[in-house]
C-alpha atoms as a PDB file:
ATOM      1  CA  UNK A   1      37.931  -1.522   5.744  1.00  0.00           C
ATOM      2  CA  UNK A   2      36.195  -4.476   7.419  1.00  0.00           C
ATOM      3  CA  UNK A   3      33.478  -5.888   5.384  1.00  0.00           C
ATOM      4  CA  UNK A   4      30.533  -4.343   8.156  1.00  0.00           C
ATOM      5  CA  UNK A   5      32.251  -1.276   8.761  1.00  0.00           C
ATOM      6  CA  UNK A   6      32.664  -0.487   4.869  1.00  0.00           C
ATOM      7  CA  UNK A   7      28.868   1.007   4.261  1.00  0.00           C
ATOM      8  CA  UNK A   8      29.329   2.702   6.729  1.00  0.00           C
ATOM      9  CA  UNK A   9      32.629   4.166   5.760  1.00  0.00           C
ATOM     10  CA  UNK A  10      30.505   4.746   2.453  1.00  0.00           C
ATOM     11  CA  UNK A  11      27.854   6.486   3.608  1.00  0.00           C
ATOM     12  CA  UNK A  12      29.578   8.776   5.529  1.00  0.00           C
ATOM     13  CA  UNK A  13      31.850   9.855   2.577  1.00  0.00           C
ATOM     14  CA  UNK A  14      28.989   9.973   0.420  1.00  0.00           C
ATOM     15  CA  UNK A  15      27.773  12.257   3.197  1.00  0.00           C
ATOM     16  CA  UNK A  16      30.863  14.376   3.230  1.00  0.00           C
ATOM     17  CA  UNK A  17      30.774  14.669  -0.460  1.00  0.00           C
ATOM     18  CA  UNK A  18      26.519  16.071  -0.528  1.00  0.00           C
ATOM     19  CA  UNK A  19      27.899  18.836   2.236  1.00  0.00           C
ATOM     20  CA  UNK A  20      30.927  19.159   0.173  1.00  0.00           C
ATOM     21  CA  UNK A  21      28.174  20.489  -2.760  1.00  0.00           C
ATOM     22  CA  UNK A  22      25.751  22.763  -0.607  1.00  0.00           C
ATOM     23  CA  UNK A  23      27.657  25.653  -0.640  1.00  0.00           C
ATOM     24  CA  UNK A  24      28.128  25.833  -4.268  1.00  0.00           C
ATOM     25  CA  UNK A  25      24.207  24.615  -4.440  1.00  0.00           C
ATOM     26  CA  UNK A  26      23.470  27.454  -2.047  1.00  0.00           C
ATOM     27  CA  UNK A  27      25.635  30.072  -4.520  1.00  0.00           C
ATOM     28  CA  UNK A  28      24.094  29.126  -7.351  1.00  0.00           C
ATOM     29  CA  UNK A  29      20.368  28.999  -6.277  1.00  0.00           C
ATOM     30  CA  UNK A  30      20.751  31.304  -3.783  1.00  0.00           C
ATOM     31  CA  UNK A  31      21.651  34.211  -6.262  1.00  0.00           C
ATOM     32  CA  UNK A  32      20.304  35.318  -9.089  1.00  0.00           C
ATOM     33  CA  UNK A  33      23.368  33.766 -11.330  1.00  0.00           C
ATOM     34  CA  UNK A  34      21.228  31.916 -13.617  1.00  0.00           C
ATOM     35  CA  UNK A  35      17.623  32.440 -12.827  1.00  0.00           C
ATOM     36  CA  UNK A  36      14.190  30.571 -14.112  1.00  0.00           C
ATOM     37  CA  UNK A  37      12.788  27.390 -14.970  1.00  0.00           C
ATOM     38  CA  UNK A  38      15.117  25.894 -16.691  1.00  0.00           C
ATOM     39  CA  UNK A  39      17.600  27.160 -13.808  1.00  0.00           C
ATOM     40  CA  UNK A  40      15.411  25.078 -11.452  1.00  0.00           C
ATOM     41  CA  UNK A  41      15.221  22.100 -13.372  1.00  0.00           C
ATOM     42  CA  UNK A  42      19.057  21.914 -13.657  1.00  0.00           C
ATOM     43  CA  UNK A  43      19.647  22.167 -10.289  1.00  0.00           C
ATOM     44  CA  UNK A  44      16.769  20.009  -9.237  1.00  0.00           C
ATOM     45  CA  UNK A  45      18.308  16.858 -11.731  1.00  0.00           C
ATOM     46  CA  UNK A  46      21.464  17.926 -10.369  1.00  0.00           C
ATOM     47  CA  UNK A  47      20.834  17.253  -7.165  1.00  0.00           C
ATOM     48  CA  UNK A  48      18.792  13.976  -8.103  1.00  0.00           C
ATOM     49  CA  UNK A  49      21.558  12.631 -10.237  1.00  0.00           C
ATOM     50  CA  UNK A  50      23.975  12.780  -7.409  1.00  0.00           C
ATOM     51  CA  UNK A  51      21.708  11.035  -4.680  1.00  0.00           C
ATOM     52  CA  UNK A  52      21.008   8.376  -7.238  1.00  0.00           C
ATOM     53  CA  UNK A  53      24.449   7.712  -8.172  1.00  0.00           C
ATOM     54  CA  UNK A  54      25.967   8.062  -4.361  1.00  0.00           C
ATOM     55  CA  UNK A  55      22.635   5.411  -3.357  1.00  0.00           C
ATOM     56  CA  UNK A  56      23.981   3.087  -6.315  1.00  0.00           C
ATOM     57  CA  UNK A  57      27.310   3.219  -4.848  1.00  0.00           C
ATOM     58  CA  UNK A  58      26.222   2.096  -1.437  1.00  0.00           C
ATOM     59  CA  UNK A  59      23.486  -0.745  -2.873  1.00  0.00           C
ATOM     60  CA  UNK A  60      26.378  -2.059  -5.204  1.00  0.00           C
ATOM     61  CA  UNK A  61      28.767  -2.136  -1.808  1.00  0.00           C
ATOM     62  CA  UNK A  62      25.886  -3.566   0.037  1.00  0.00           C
ATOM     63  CA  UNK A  63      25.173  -6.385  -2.430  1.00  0.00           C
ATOM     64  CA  UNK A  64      28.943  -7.192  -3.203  1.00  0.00           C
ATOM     65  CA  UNK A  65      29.364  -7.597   0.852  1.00  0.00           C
ATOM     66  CA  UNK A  66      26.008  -9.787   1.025  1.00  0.00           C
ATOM     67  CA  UNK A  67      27.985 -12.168  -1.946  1.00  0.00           C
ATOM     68  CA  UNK A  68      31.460 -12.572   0.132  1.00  0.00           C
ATOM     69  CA  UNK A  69      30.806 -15.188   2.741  1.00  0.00           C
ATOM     70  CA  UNK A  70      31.367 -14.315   6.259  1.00  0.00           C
ATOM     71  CA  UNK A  71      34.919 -15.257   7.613  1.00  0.00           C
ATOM     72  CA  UNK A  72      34.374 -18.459   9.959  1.00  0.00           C
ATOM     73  CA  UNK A  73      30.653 -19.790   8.179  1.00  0.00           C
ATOM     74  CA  UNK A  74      30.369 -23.229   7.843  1.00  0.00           C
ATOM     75  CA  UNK A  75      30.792 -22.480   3.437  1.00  0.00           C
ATOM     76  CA  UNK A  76      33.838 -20.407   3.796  1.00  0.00           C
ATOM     77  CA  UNK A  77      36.058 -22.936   2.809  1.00  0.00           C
ATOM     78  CA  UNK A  78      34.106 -24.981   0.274  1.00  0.00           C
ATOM     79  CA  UNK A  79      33.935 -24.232  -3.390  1.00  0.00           C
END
């Protein structure tokens, strides 16, 4: 993975694994499995603790990427 191309290579894996949970999402709040409010909650900080950690992932990548100089810049070779 090249150093532009690798957010993106996050993102869309990140992407892959969200579509990878909607069916299971669907089953369980689409069904009367375990109904109610505390039912909703738990799916609702479900769903938020997964976008928050998958967005972490891609800010760290983002910020470790920003830190690496580019190949060719005039500092790429001093220390």
């Amino acid at each position: 993975m090249h150093g532009e191309q690798a957010p993106v290579e996050v993102r869309t894996r990140v992407a892959i694994l969200e579509a990878a949970l909607d069916p299971t999402h669907g089953q369980f709040t689409g069904q009367p499995v375990w109904i109610g409010p505390t039912a909703r909650r738990f799916a609702e900080d479900l769903s938020a603790r997964l976008r928050q950690a998958a967005q972490g992932l891609i800010d760290a990548l983002e910020e470790e990427l920003r830190a690496v100089p580019a190949k060719g810049s005039p500092s790429a070779g001093r220390h």
